[in-house]
PDB file of N, CA and C in Angstrom:
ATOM      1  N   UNK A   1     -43.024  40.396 -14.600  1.00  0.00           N
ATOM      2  CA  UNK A   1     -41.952  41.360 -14.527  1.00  0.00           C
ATOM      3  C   UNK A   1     -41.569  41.761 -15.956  1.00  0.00           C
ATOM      4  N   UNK A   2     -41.873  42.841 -16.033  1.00  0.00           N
ATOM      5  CA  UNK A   2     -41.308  43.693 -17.521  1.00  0.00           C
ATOM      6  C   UNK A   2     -39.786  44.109 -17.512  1.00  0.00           C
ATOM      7  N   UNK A   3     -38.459  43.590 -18.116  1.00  0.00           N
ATOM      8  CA  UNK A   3     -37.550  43.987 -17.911  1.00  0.00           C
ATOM      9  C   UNK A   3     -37.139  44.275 -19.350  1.00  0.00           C
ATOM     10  N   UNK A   4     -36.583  45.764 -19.734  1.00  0.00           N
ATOM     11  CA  UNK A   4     -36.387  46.114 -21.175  1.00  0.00           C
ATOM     12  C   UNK A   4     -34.630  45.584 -21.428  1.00  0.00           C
ATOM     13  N   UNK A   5     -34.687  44.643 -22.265  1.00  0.00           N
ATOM     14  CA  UNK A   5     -33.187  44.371 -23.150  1.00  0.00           C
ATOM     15  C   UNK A   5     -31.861  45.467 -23.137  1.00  0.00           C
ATOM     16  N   UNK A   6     -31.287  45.191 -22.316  1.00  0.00           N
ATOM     17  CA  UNK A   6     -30.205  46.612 -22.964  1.00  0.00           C
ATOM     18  C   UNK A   6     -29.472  46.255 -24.250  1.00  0.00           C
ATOM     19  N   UNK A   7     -28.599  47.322 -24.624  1.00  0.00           N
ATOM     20  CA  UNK A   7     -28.247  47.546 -25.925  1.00  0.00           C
ATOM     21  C   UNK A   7     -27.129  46.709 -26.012  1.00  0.00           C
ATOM     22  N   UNK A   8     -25.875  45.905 -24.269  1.00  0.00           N
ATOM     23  CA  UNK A   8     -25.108  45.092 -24.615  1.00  0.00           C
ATOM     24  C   UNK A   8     -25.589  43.794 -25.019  1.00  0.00           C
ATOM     25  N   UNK A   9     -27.058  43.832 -23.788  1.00  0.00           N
ATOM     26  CA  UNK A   9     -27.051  42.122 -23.678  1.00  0.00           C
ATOM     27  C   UNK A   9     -27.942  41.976 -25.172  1.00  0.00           C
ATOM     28  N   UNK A  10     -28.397  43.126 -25.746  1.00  0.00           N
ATOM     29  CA  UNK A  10     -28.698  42.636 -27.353  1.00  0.00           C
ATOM     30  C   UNK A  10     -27.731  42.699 -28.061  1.00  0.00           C
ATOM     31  N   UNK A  11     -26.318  43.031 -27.995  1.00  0.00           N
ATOM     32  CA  UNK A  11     -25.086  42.711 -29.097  1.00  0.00           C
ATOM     33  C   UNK A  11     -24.269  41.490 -28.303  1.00  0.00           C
ATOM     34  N   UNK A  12     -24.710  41.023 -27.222  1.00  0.00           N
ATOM     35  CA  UNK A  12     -24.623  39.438 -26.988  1.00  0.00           C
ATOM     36  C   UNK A  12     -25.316  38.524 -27.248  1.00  0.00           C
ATOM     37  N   UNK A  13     -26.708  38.744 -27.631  1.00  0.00           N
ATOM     38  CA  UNK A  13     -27.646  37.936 -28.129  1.00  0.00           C
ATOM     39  C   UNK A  13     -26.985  37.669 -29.713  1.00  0.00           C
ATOM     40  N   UNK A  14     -26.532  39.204 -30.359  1.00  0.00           N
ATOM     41  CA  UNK A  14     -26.549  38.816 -31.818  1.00  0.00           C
ATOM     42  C   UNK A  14     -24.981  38.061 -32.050  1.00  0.00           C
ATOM     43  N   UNK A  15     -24.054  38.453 -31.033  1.00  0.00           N
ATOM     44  CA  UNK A  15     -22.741  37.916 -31.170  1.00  0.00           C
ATOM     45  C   UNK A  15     -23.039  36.508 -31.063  1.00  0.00           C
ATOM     46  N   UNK A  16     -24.173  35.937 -30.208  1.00  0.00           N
ATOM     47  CA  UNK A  16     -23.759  34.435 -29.840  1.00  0.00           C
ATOM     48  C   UNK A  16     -24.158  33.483 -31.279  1.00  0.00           C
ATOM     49  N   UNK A  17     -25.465  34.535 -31.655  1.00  0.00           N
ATOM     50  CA  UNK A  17     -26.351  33.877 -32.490  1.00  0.00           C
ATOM     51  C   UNK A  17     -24.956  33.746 -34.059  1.00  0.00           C
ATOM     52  N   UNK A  18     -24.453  35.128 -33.940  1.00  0.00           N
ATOM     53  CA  UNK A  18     -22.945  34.992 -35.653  1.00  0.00           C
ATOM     54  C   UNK A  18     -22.458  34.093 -35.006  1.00  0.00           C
ATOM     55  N   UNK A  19     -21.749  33.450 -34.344  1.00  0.00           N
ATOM     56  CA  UNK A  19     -20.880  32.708 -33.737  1.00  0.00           C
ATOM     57  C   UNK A  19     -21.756  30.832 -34.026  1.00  0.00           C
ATOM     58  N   UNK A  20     -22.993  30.914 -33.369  1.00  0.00           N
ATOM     59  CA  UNK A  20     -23.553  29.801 -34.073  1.00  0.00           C
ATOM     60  C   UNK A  20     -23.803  29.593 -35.420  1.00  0.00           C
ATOM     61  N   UNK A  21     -24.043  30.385 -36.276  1.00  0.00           N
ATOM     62  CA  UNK A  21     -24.149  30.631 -37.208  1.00  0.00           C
ATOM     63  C   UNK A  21     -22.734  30.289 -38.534  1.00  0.00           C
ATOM     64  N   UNK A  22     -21.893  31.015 -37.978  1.00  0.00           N
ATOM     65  CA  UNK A  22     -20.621  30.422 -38.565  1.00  0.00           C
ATOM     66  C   UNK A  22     -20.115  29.019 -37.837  1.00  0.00           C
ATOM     67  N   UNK A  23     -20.385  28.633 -37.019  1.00  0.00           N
ATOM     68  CA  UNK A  23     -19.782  27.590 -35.984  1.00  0.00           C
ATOM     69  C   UNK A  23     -20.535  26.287 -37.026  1.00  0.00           C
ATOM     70  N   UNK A  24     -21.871  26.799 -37.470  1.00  0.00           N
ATOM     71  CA  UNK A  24     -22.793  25.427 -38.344  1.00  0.00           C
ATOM     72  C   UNK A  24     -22.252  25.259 -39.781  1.00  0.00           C
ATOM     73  N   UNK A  25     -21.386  26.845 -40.078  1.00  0.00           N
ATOM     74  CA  UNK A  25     -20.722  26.187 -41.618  1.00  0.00           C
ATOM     75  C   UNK A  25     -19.749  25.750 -41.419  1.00  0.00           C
ATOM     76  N   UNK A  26     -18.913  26.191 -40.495  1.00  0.00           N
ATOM     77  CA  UNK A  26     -17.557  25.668 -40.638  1.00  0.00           C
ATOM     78  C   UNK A  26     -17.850  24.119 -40.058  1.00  0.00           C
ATOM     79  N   UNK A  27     -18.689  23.659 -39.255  1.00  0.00           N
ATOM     80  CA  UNK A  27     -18.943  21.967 -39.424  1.00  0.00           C
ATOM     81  C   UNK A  27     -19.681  21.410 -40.277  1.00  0.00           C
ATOM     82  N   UNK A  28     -20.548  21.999 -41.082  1.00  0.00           N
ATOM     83  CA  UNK A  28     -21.255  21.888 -41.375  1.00  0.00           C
ATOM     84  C   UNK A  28     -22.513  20.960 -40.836  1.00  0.00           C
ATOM     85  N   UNK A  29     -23.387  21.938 -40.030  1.00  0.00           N
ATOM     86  CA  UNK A  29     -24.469  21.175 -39.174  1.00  0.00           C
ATOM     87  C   UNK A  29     -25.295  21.891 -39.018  1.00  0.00           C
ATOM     88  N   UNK A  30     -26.671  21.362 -38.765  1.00  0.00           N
ATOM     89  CA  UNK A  30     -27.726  22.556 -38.321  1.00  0.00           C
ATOM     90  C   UNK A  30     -27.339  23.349 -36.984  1.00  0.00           C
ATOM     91  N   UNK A  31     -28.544  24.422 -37.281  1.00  0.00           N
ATOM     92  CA  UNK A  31     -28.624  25.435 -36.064  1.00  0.00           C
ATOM     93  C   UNK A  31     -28.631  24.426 -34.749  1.00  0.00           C
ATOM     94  N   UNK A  32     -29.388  23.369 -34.991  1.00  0.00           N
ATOM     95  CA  UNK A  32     -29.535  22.546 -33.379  1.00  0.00           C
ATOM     96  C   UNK A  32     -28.683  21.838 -33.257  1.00  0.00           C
ATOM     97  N   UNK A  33     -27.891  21.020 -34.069  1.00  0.00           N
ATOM     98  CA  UNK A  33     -26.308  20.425 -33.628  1.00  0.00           C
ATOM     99  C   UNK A  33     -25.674  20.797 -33.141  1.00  0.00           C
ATOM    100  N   UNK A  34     -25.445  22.247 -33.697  1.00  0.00           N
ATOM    101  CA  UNK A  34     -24.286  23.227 -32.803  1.00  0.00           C
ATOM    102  C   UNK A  34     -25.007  23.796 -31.701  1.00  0.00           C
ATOM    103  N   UNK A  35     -26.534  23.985 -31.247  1.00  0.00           N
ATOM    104  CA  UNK A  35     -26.740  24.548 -30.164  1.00  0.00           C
ATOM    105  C   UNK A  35     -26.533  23.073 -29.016  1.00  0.00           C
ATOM    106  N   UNK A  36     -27.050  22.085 -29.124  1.00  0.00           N
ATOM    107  CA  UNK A  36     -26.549  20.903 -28.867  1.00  0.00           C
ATOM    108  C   UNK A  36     -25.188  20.664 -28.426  1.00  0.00           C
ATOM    109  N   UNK A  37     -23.950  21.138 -29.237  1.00  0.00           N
ATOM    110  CA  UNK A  37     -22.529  20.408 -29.027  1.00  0.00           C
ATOM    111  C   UNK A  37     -22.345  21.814 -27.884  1.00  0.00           C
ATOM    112  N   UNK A  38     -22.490  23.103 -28.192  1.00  0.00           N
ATOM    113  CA  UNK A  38     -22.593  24.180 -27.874  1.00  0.00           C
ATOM    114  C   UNK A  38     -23.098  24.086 -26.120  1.00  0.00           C
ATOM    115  N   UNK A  39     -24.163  23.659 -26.107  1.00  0.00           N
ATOM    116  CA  UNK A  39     -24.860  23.533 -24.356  1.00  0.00           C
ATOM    117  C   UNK A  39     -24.044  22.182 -23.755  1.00  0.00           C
ATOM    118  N   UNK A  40     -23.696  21.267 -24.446  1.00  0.00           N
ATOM    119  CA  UNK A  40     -22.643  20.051 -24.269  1.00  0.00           C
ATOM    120  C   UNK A  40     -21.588  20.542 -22.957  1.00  0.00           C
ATOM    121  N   UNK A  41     -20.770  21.731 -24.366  1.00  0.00           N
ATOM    122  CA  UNK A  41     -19.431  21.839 -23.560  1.00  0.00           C
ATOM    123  C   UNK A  41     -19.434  23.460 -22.996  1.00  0.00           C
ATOM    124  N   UNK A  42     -20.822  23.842 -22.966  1.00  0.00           N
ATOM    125  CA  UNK A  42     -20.505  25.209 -22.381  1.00  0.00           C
ATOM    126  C   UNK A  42     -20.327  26.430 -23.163  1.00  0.00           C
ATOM    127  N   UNK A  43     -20.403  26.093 -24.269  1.00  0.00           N
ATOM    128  CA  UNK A  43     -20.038  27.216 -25.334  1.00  0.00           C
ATOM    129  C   UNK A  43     -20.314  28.174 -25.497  1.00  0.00           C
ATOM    130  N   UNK A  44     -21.474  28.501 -25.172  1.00  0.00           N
ATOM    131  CA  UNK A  44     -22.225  29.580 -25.196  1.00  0.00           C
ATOM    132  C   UNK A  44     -22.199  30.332 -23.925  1.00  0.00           C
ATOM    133  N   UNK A  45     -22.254  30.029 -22.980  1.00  0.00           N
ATOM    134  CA  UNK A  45     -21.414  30.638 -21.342  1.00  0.00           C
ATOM    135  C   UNK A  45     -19.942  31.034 -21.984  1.00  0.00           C
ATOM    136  N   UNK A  46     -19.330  30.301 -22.241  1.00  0.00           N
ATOM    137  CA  UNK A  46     -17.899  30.748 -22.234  1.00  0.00           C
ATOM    138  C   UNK A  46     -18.059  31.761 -23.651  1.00  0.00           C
ATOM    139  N   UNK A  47     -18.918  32.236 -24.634  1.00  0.00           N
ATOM    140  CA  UNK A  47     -19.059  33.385 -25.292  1.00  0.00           C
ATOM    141  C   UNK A  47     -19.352  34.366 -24.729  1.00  0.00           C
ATOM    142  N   UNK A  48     -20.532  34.282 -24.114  1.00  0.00           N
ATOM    143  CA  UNK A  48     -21.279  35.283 -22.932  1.00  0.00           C
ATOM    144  C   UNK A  48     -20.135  36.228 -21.954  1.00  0.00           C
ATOM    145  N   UNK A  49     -19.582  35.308 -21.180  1.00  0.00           N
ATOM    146  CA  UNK A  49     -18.880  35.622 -20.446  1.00  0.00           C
ATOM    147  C   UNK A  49     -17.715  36.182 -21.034  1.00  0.00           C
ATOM    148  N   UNK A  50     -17.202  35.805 -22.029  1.00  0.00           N
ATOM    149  CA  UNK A  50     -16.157  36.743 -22.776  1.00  0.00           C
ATOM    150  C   UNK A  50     -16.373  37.254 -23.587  1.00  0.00           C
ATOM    151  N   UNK A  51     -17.352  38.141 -23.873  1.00  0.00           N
ATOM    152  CA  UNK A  51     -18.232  39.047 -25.169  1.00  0.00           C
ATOM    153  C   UNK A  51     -16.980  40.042 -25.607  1.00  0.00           C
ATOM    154  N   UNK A  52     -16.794  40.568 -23.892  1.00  0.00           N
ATOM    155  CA  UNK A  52     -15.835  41.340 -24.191  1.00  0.00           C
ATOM    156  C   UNK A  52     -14.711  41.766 -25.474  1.00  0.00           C
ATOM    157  N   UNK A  53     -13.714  40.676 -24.911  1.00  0.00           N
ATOM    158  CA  UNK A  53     -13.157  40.115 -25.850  1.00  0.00           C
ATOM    159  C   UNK A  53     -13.221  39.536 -27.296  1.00  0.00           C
ATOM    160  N   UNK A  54     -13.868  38.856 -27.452  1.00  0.00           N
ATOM    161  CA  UNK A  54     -13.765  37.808 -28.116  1.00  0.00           C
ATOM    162  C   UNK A  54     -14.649  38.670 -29.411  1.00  0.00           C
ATOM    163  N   UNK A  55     -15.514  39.447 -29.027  1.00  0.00           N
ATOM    164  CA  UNK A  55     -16.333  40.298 -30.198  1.00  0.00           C
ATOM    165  C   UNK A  55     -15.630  40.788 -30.985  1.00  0.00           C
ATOM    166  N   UNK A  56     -14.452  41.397 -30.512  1.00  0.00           N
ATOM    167  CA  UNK A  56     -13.401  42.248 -31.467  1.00  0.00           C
ATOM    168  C   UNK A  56     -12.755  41.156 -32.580  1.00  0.00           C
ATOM    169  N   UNK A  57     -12.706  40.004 -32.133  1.00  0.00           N
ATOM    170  CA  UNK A  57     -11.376  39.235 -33.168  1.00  0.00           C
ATOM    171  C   UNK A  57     -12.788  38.856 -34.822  1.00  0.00           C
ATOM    172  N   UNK A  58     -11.880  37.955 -35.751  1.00  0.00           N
ATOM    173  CA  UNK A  58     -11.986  38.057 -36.543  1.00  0.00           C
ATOM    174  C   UNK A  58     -12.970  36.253 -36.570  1.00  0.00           C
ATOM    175  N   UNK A  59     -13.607  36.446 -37.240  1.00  0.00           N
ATOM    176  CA  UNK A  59     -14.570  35.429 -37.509  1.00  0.00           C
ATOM    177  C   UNK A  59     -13.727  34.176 -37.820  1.00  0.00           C
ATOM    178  N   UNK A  60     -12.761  33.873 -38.189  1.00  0.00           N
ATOM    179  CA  UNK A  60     -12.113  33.120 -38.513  1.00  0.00           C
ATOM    180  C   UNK A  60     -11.404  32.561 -37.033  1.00  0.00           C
ATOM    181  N   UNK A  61     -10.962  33.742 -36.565  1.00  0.00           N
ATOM    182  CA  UNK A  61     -10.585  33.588 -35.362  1.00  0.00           C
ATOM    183  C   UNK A  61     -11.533  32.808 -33.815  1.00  0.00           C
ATOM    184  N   UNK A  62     -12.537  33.880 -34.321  1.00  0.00           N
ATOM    185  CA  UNK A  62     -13.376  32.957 -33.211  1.00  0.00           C
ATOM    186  C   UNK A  62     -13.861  31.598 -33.511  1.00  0.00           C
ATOM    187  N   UNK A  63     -14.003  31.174 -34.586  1.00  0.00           N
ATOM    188  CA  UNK A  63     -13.966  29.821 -35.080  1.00  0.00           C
ATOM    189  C   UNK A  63     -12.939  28.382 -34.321  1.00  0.00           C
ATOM    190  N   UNK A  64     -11.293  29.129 -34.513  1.00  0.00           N
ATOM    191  CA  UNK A  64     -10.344  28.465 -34.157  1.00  0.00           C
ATOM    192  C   UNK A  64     -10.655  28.407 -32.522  1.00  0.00           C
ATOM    193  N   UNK A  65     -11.099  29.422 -31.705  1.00  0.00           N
ATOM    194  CA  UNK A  65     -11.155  29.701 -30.463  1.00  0.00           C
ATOM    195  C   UNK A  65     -12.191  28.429 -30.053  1.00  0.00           C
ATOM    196  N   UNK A  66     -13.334  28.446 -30.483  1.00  0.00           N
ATOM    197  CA  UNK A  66     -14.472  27.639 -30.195  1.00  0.00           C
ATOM    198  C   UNK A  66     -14.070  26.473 -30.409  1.00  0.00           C
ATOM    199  N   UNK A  67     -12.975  25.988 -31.768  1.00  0.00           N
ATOM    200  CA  UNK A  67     -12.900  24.510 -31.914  1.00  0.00           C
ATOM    201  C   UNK A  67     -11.807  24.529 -30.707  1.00  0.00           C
ATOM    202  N   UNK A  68     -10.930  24.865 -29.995  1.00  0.00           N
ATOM    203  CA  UNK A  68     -10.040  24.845 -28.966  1.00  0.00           C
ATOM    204  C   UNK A  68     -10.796  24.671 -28.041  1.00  0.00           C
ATOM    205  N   UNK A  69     -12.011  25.075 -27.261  1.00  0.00           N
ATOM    206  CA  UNK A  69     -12.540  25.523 -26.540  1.00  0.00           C
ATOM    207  C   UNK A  69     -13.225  24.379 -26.158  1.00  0.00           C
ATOM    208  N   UNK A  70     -13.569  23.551 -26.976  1.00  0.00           N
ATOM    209  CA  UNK A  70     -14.330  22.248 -27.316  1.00  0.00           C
ATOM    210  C   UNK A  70     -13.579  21.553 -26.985  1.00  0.00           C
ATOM    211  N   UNK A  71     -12.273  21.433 -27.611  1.00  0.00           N
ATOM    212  CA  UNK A  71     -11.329  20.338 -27.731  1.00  0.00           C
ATOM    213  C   UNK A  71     -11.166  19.820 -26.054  1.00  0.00           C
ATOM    214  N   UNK A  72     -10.358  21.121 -25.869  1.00  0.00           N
ATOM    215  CA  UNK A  72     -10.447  21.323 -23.961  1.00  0.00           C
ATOM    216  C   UNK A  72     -11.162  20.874 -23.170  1.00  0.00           C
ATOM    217  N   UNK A  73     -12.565  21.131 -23.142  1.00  0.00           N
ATOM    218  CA  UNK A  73     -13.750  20.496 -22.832  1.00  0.00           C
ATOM    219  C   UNK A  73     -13.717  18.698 -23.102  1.00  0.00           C
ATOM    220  N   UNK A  74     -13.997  18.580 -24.096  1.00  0.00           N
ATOM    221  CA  UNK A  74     -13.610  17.343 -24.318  1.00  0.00           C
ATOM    222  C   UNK A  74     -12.674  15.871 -23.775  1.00  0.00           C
ATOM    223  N   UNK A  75     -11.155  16.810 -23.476  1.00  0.00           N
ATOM    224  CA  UNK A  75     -10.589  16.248 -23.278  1.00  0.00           C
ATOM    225  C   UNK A  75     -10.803  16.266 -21.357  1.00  0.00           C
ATOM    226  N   UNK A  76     -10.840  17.530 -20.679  1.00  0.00           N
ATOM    227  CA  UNK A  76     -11.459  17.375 -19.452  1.00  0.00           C
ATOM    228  C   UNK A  76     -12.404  16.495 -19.078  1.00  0.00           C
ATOM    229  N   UNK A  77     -13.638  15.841 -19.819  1.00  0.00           N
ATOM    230  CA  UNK A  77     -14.503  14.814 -19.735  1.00  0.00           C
ATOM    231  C   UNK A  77     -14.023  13.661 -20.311  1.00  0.00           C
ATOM    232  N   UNK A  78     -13.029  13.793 -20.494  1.00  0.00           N
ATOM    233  CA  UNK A  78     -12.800  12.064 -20.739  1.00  0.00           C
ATOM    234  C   UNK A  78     -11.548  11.504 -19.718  1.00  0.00           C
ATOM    235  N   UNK A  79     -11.092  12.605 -18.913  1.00  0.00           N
ATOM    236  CA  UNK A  79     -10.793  12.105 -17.726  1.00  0.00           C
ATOM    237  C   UNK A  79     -10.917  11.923 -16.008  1.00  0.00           C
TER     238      UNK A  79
END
């Protein structure tokens, strides 16, 4: 099956990929740690699914969002 990329789900490909990308400096970790902690708690679904959104704010911002996002996660699995 040949299916051609559209033009969102390629500015969701590149949003997820900035988002990992800054997500590995601000912990400082490789690309696979954070895809790792990232498939862990869902991270990358919960980008996907809110591209919408979340594309507009500020890199700094989505930073704080993701470490929240985690935290949440986190704390849901440990009870």
């Amino acid at each position: 099956m040949n299916k051609e990329i559209t033009k969102k789900e390629l500015d969701i490909v590149y949003f997820i990929s900035f988002c990992i990308e800054q997500y590995k400096v601000h912990i400082s970790a490789s690309g696979a740690e954070v895809m790792d902690l990232f498939d862990k708690y869902g991270v990358t679904e919960y980008l996907f699914e809110n591209f919408e959104v979340l594309h507009t704010e500020s890199h700094q911002w989505l930073i704080e969002e993701i470490d929240e996002f985690i935290r949440q996660r986190r704390k849901e699995n440990e009870q």
